[in-house]
Protein backbone atom coordinates (compact mmCIF):
# COMPACT_ATOMS: atom_id res chain seq x y z
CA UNK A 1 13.32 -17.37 -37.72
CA UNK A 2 13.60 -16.72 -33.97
CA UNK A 3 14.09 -19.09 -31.75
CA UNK A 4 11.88 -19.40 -28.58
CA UNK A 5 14.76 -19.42 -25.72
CA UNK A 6 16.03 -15.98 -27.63
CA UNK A 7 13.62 -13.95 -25.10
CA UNK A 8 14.77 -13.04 -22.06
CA UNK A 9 12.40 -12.92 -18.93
CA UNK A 10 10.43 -9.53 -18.73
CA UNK A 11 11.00 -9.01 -15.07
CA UNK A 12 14.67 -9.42 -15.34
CA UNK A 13 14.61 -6.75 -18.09
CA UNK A 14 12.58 -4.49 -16.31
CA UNK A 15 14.80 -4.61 -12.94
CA UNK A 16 17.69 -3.94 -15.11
CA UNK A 17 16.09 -1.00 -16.69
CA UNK A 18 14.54 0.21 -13.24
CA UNK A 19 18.56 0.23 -11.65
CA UNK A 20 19.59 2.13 -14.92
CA UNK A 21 16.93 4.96 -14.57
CA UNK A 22 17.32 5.26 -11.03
CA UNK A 23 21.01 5.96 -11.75
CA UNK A 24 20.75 7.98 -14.55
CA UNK A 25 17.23 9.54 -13.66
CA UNK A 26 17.41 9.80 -9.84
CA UNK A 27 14.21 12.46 -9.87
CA UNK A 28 12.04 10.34 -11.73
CA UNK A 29 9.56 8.19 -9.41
CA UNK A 30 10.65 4.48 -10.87
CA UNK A 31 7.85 2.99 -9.12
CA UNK A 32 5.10 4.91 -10.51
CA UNK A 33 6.53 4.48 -14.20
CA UNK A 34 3.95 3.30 -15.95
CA UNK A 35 2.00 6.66 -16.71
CA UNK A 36 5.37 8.20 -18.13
CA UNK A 37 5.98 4.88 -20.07
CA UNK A 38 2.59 4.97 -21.82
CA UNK A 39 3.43 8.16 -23.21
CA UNK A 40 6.42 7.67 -24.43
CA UNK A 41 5.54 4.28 -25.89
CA UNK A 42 2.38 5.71 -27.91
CA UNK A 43 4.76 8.85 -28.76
CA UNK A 44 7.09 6.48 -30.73
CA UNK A 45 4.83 4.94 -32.70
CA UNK A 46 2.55 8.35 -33.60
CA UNK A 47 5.29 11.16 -33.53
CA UNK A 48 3.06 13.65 -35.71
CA UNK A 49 0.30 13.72 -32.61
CA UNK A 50 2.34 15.00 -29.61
CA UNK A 51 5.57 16.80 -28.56
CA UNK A 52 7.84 15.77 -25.61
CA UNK A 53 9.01 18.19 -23.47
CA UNK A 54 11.88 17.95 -20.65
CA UNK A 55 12.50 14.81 -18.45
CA UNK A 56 10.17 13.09 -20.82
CA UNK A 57 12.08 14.06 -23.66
CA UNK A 58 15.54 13.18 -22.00
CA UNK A 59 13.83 9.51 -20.95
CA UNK A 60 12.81 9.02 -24.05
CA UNK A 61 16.30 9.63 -26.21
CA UNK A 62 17.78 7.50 -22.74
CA UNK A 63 15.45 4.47 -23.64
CA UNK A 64 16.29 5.07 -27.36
CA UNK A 65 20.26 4.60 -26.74
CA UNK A 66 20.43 1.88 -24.99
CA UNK A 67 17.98 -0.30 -27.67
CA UNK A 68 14.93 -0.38 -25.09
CA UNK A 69 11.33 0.22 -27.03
CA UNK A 70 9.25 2.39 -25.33
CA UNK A 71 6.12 0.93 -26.11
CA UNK A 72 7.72 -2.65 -25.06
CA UNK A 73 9.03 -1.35 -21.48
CA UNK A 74 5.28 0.21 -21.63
CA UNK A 75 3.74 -3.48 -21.75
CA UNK A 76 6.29 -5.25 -19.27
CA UNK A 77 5.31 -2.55 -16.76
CA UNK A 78 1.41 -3.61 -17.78
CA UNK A 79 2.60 -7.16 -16.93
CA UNK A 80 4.12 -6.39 -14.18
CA UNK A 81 0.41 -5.66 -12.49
CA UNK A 82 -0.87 -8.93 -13.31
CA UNK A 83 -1.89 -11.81 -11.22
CA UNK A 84 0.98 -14.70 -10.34
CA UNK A 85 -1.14 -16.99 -12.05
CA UNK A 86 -0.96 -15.15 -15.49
CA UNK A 87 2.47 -14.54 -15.15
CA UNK A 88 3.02 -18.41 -14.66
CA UNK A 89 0.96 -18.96 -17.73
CA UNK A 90 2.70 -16.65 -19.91
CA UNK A 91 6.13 -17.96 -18.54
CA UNK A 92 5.08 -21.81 -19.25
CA UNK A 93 3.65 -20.32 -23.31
CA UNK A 94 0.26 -21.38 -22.39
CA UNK A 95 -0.80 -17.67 -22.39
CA UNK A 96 -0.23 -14.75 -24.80
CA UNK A 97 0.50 -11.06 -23.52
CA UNK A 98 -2.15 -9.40 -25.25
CA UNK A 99 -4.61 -12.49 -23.81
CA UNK A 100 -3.44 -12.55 -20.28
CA UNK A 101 -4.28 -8.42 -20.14
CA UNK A 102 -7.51 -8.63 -21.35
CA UNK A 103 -8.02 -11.48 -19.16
CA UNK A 104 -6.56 -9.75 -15.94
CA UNK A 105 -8.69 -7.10 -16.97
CA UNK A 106 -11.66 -9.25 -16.74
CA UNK A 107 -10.91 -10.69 -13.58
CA UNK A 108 -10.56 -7.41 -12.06
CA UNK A 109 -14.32 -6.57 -13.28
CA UNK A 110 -15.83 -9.67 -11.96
CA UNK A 111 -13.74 -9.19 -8.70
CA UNK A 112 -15.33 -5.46 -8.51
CA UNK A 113 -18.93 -6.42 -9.89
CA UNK A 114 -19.04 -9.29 -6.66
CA UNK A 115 -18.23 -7.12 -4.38
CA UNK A 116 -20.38 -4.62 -5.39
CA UNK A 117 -23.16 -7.14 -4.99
CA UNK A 118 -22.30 -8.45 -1.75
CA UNK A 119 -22.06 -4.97 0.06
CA UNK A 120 -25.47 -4.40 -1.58
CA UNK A 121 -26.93 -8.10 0.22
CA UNK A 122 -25.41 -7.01 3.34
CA UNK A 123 -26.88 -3.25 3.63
CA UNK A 124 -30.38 -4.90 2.53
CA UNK A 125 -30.28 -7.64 5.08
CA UNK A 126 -29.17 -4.87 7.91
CA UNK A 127 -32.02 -2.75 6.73
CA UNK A 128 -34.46 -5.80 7.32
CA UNK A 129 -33.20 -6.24 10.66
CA UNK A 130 -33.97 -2.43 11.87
């Protein structure tokens, strides 16, 4: 059974693995990660659909040695995008991953949909007053 203090915080993992690919990788853009990491994370679980070729290839066997998941790195990176309010709640074990994604993703719809709206109102009211 696993105990629930086992788990190490995501963002300290992820700076440790950022300092460790800028070191070993120093080409690869660690900031922009995420598009790289998706592919290598959905490679390792479906390695009949695709081929890696290259740096990918090299990042991949990297993440492989030193124990990382792919797929894992892949979500903390998704986390790492979220709102400081979903990160507090997944912190405090109020919140699951999978939840507070879907639910950032939400957010960011609503967020889009209102603005949408309100730059609508406002070009409709300055077309009234011309």
């Amino acid at each position: 059974m696993k105990e629930t203090n086992m788990q190490k915080n995501f963002v300290e993992k992820l700076s440790q693995l950022r300092k460790n690919l800028s070191a070993r990788f120093p080409t690869i853009n660690v900031q922009n990660l995420v598009e790289s990491m998706g592919k290598l994370g959905h490679y390792h679980y479906h390695k009949k659909k695709m081929i890696l070729l290259g740096d990918e290839r090299e990042l991949y066997n990297f993440l492989i040695e030193n124990s990382y998941n792919p797929y894992t790195v892949y979500r903390w990176l998704l986390l790492e995008r979220l709102p400081e309010e979903l990160r507090f709640m997944i912190k405090e074990r109020r919140m699951s991953q999978r939840k507070a994604v879907s639910e950032a993703l939400r957010w960011r719809h609503e967020t889009n949909e209102s603005l949408g709206q309100s730059i609508m109102a406002k070009g409709i009211r300055l077309i009234e007053r011309m």
